[in-house]
PDB file of N, CA and C in Angstrom:
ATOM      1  N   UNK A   1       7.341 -29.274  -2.820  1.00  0.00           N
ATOM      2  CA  UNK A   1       7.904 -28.315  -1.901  1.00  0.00           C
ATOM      3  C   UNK A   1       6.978 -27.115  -1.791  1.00  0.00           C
ATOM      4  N   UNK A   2       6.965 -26.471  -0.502  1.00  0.00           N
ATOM      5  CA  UNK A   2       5.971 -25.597  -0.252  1.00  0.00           C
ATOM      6  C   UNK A   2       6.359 -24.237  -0.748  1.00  0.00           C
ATOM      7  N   UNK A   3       5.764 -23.168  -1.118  1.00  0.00           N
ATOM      8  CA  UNK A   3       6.227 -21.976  -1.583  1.00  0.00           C
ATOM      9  C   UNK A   3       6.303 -20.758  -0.527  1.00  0.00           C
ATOM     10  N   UNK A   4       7.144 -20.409  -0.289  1.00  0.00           N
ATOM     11  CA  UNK A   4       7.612 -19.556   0.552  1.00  0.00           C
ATOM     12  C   UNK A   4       8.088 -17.974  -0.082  1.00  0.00           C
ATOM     13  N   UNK A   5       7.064 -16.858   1.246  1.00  0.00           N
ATOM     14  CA  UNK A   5       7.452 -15.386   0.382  1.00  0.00           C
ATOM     15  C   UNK A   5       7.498 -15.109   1.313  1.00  0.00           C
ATOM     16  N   UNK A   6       8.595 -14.222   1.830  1.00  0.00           N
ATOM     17  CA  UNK A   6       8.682 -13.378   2.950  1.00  0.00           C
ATOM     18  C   UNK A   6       9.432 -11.570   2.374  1.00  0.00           C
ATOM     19  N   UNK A   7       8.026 -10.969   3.780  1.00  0.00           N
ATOM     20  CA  UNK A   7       7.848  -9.641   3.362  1.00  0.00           C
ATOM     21  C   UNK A   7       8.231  -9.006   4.498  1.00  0.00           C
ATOM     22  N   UNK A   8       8.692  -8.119   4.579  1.00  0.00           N
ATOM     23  CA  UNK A   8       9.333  -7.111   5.239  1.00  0.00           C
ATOM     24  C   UNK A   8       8.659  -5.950   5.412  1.00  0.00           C
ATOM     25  N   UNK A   9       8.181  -5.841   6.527  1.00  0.00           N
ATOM     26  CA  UNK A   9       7.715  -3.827   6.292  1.00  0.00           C
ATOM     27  C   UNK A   9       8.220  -3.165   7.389  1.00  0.00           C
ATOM     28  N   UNK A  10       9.143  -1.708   6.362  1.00  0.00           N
ATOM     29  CA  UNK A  10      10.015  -1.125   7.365  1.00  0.00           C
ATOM     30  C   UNK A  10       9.857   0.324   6.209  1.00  0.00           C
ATOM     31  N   UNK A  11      10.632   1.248   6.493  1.00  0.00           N
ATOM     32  CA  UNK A  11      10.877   2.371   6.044  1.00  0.00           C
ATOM     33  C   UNK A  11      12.667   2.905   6.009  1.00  0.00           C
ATOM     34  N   UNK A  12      12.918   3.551   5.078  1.00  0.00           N
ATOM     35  CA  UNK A  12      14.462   4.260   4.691  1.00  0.00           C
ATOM     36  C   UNK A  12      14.614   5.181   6.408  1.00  0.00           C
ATOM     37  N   UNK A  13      15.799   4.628   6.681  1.00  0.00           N
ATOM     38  CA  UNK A  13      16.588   5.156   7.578  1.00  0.00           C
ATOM     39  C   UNK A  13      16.203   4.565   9.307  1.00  0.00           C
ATOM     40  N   UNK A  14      15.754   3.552   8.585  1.00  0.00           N
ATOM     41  CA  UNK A  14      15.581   2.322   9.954  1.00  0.00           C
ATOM     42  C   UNK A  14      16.376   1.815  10.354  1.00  0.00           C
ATOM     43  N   UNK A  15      17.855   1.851  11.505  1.00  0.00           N
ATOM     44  CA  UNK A  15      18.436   0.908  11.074  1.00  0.00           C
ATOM     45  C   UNK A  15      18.306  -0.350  11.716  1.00  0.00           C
ATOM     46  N   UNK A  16      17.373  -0.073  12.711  1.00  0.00           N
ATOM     47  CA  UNK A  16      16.888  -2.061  12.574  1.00  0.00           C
ATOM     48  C   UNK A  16      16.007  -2.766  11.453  1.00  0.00           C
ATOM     49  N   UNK A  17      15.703  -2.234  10.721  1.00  0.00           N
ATOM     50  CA  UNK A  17      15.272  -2.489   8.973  1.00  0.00           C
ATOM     51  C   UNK A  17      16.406  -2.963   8.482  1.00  0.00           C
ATOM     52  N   UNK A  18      17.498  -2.054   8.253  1.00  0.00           N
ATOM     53  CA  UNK A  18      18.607  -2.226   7.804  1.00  0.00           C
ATOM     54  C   UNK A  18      19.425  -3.392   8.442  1.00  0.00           C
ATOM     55  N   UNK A  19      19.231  -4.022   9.418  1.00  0.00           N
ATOM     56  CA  UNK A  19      19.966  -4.905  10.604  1.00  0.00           C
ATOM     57  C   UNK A  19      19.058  -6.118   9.985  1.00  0.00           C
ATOM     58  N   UNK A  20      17.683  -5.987  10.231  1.00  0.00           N
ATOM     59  CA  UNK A  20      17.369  -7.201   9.646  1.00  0.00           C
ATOM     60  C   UNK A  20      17.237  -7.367   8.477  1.00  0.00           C
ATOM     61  N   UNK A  21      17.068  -6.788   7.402  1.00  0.00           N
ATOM     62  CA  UNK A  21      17.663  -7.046   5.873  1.00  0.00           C
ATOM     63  C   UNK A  21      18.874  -7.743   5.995  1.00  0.00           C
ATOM     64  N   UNK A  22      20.102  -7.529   6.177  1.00  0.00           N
ATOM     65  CA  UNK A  22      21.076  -8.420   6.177  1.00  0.00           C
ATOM     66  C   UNK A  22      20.800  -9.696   6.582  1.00  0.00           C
ATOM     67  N   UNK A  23      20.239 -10.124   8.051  1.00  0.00           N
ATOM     68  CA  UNK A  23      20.141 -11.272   8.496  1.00  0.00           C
ATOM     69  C   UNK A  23      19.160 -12.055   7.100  1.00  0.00           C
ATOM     70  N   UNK A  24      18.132 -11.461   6.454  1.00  0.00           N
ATOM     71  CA  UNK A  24      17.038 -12.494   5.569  1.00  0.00           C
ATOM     72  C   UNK A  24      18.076 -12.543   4.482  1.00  0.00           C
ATOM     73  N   UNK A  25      18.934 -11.850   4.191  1.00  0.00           N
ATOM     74  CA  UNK A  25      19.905 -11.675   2.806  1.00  0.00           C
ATOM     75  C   UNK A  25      20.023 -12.862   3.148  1.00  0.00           C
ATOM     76  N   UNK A  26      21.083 -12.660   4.416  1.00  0.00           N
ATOM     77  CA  UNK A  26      22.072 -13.938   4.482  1.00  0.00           C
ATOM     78  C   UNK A  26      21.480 -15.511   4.411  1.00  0.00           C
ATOM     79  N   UNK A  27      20.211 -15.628   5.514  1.00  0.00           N
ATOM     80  CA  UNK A  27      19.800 -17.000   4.856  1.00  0.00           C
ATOM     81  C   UNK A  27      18.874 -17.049   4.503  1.00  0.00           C
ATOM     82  N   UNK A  28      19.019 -16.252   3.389  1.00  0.00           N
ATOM     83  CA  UNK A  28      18.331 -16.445   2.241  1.00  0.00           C
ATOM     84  C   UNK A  28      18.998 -16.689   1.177  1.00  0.00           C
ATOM     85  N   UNK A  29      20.267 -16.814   1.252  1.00  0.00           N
ATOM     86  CA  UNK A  29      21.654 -17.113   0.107  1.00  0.00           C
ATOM     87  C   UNK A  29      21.121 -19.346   0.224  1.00  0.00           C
ATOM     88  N   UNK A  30      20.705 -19.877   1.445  1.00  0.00           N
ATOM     89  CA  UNK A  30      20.485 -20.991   1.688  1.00  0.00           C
ATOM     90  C   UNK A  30      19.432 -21.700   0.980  1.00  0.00           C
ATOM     91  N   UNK A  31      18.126 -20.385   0.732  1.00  0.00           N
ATOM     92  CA  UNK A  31      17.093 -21.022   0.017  1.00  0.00           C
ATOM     93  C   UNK A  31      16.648 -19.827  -0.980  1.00  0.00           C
ATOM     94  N   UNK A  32      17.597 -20.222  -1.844  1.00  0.00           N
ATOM     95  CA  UNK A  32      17.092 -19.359  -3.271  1.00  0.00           C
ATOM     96  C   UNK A  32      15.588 -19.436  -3.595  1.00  0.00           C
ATOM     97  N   UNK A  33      15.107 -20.119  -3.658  1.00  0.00           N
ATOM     98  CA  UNK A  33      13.505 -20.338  -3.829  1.00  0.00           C
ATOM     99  C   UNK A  33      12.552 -19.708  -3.061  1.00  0.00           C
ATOM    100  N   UNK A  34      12.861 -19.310  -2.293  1.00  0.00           N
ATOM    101  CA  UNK A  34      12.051 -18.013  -1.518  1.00  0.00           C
ATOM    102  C   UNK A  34      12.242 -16.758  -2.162  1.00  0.00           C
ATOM    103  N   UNK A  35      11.192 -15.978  -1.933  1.00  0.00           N
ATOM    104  CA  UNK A  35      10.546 -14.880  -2.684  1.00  0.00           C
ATOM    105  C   UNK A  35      10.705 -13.682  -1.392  1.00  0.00           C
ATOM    106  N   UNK A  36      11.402 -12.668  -1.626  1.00  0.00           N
ATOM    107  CA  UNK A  36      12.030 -11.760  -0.468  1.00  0.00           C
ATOM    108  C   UNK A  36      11.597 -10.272  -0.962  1.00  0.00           C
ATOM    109  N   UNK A  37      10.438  -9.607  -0.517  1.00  0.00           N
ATOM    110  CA  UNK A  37       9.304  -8.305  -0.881  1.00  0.00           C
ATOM    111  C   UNK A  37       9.997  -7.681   0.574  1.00  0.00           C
ATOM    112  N   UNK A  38      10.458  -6.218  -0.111  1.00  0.00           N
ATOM    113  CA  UNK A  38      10.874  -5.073   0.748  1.00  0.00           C
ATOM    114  C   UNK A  38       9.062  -4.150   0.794  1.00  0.00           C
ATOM    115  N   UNK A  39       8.523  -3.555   1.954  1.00  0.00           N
ATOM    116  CA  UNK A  39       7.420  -2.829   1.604  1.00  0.00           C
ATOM    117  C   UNK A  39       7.953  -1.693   2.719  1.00  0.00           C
ATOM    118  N   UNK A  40       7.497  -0.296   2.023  1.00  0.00           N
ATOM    119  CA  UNK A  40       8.086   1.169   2.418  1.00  0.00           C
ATOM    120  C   UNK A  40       6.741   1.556   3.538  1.00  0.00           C
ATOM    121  N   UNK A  41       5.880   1.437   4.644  1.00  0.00           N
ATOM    122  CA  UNK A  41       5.480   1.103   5.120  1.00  0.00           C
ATOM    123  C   UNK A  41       4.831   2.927   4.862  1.00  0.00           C
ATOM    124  N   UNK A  42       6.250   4.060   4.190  1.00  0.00           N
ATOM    125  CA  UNK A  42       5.371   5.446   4.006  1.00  0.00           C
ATOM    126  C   UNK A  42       5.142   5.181   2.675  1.00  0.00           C
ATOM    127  N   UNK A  43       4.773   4.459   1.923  1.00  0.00           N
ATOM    128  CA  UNK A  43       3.848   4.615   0.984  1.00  0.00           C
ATOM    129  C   UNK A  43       2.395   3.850   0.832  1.00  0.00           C
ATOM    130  N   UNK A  44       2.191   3.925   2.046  1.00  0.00           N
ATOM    131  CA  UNK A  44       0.793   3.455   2.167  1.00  0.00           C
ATOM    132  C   UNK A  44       0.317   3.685   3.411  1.00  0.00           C
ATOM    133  N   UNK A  45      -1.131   4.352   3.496  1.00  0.00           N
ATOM    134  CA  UNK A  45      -1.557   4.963   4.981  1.00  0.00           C
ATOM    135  C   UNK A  45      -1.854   3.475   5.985  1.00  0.00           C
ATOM    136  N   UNK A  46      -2.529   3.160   5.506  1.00  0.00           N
ATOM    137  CA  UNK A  46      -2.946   2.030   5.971  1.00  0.00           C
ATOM    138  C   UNK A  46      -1.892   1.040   6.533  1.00  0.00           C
ATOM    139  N   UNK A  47      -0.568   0.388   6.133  1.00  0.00           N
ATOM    140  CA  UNK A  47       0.580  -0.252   6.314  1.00  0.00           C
ATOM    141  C   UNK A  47       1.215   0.764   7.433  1.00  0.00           C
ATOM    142  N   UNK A  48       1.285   2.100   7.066  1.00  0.00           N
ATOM    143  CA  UNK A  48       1.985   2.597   8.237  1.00  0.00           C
ATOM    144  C   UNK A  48       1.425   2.696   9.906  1.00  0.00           C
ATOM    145  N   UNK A  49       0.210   2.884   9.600  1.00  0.00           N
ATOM    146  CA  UNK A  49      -0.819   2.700  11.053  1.00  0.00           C
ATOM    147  C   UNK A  49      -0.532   1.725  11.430  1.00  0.00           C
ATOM    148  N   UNK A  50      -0.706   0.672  10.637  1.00  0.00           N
ATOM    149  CA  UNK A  50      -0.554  -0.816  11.233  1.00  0.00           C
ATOM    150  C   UNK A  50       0.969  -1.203  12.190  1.00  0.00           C
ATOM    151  N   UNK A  51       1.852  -0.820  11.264  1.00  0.00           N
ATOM    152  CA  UNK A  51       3.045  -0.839  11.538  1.00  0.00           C
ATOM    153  C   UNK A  51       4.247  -0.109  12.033  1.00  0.00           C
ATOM    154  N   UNK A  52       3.642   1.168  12.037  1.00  0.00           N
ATOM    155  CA  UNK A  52       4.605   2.219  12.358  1.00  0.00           C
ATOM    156  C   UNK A  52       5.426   2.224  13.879  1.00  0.00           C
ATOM    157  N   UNK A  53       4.747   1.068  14.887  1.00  0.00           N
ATOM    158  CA  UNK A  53       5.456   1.044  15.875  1.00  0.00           C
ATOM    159  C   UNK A  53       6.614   0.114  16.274  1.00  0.00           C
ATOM    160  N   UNK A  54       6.375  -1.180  15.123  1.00  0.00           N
ATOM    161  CA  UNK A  54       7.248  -2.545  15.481  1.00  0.00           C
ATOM    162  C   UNK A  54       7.989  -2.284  14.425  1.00  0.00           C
ATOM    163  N   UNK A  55       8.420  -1.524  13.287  1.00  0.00           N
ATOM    164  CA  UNK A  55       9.461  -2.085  12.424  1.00  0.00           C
ATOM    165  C   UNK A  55      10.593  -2.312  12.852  1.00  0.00           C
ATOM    166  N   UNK A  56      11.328  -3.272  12.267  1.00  0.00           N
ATOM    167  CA  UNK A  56      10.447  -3.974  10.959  1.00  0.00           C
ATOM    168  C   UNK A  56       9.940  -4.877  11.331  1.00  0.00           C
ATOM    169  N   UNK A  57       9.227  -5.173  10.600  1.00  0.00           N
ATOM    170  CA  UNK A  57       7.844  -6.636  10.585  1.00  0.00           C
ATOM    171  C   UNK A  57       8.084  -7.478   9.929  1.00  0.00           C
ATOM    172  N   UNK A  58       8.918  -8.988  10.443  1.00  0.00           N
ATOM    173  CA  UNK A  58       8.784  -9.829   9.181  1.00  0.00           C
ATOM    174  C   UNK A  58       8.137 -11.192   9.368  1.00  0.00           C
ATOM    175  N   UNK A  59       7.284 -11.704   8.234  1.00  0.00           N
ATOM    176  CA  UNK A  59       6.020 -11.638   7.615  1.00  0.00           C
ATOM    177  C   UNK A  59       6.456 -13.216   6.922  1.00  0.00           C
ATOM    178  N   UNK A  60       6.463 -14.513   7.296  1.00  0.00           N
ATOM    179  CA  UNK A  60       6.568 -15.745   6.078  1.00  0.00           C
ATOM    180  C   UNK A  60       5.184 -16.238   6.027  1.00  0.00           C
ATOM    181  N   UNK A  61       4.813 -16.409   4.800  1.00  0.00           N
ATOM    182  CA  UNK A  61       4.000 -16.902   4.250  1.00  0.00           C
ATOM    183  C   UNK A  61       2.631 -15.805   4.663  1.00  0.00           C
ATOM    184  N   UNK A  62       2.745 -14.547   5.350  1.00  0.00           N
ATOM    185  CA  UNK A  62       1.614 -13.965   5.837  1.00  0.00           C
ATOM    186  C   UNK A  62       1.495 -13.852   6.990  1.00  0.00           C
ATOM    187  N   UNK A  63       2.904 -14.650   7.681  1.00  0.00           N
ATOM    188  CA  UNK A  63       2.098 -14.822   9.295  1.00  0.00           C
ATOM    189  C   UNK A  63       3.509 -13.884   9.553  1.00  0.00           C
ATOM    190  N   UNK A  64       3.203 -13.362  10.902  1.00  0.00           N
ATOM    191  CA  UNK A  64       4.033 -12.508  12.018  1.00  0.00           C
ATOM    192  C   UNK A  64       5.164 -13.545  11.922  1.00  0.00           C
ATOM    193  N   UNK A  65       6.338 -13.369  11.542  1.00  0.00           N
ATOM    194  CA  UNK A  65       7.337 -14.189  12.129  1.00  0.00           C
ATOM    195  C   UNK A  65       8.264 -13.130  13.205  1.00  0.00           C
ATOM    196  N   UNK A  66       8.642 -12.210  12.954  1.00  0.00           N
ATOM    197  CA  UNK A  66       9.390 -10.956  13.784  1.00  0.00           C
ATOM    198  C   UNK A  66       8.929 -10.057  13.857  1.00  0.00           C
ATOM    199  N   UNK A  67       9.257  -9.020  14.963  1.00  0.00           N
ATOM    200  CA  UNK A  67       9.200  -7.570  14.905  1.00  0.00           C
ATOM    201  C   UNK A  67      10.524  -7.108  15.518  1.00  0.00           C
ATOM    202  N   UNK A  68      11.089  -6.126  15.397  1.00  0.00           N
ATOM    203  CA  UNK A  68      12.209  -5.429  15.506  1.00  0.00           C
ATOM    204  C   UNK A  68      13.413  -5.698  15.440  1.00  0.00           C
ATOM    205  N   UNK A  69      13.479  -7.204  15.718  1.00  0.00           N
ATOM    206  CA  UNK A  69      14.911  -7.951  15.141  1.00  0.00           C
ATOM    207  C   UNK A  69      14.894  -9.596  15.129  1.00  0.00           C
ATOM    208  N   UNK A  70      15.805  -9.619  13.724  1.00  0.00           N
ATOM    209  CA  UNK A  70      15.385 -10.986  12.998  1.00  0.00           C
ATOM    210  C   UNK A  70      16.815 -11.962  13.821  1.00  0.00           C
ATOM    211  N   UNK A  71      16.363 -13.349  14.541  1.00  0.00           N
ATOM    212  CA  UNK A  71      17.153 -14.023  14.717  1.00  0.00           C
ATOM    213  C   UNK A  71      17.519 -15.071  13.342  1.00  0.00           C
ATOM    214  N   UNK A  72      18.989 -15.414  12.877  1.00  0.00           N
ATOM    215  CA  UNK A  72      19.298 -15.644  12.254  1.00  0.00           C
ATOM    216  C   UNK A  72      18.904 -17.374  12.308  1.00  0.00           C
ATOM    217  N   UNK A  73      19.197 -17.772  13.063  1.00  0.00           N
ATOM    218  CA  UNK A  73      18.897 -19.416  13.706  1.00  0.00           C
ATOM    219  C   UNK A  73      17.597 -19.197  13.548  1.00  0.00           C
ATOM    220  N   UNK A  74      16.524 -18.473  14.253  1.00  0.00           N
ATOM    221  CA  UNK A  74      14.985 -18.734  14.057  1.00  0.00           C
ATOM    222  C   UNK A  74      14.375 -18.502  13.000  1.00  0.00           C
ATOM    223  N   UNK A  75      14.636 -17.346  11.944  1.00  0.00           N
ATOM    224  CA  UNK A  75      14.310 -17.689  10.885  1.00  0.00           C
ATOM    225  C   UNK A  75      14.740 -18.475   9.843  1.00  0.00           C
ATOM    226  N   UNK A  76      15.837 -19.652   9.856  1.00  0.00           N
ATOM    227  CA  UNK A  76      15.748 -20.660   8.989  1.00  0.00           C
ATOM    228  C   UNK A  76      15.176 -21.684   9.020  1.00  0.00           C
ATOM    229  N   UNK A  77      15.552 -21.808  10.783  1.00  0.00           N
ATOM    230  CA  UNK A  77      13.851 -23.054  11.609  1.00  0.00           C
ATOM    231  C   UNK A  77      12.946 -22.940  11.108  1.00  0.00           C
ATOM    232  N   UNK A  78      12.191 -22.005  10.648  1.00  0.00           N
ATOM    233  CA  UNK A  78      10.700 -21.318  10.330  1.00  0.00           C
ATOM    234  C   UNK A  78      11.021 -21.481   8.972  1.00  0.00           C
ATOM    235  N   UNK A  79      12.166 -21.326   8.307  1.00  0.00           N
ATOM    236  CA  UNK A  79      11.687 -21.588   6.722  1.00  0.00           C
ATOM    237  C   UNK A  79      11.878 -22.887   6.211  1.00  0.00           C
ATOM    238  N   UNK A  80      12.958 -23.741   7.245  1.00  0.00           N
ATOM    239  CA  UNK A  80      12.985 -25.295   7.185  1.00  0.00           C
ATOM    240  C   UNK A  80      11.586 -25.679   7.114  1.00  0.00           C
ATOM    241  N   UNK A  81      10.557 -25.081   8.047  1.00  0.00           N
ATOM    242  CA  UNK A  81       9.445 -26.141   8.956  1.00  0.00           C
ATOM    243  C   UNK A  81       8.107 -25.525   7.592  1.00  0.00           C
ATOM    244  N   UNK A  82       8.249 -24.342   6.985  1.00  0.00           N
ATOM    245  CA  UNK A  82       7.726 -24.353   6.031  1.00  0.00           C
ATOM    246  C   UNK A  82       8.264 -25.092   4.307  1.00  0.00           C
ATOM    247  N   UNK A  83       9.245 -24.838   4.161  1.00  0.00           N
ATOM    248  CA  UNK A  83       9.435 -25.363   3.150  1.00  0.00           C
ATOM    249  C   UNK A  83       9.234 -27.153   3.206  1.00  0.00           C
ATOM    250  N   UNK A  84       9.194 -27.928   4.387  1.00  0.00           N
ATOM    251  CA  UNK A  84       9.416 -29.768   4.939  1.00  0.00           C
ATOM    252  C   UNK A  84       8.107 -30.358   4.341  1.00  0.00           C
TER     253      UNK A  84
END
């Protein structure tokens, strides 16, 4: 089975950060074996340039999977088609 980490970069008082955190919670209750990294996008200059316009950013295996809001159906497709 393939190893799967998905990363998040957003900042405190986002609340589409906060909107899509719930959605990766939730199926992510489906595949315990995934590895789920919150990154504060103001503690690093570099992450915030990058990112400061789409949060949140979420990130499987490294690649762009979202920006600003996580579909619940598309990201389990995407962690089915990685984890297969």
């Amino acid at each position: 089975m393939a190893r799967l980490t998905i990363d998040m970069m957003g900042k405190p008082g986002c609340h589409l950060c906060d909107d899509a955190r719930v959605v990766v919670k939730d199926v992510l209750d489906d595949f315990p074996e995934t590895e789920f990294v919150e990154h504060n996008i103001l503690d690093d200059v570099e992450m915030f340039e990058n990112f400061k316009n789409d949060i949140p950013v979420l990130l499987i295996n490294g690649q762009r999977h979202a920006v600003w809001r996580v579909d619940a159906n598309e990201l389990r497709a995407a962690i089915e088609k990685v984890l297969s």
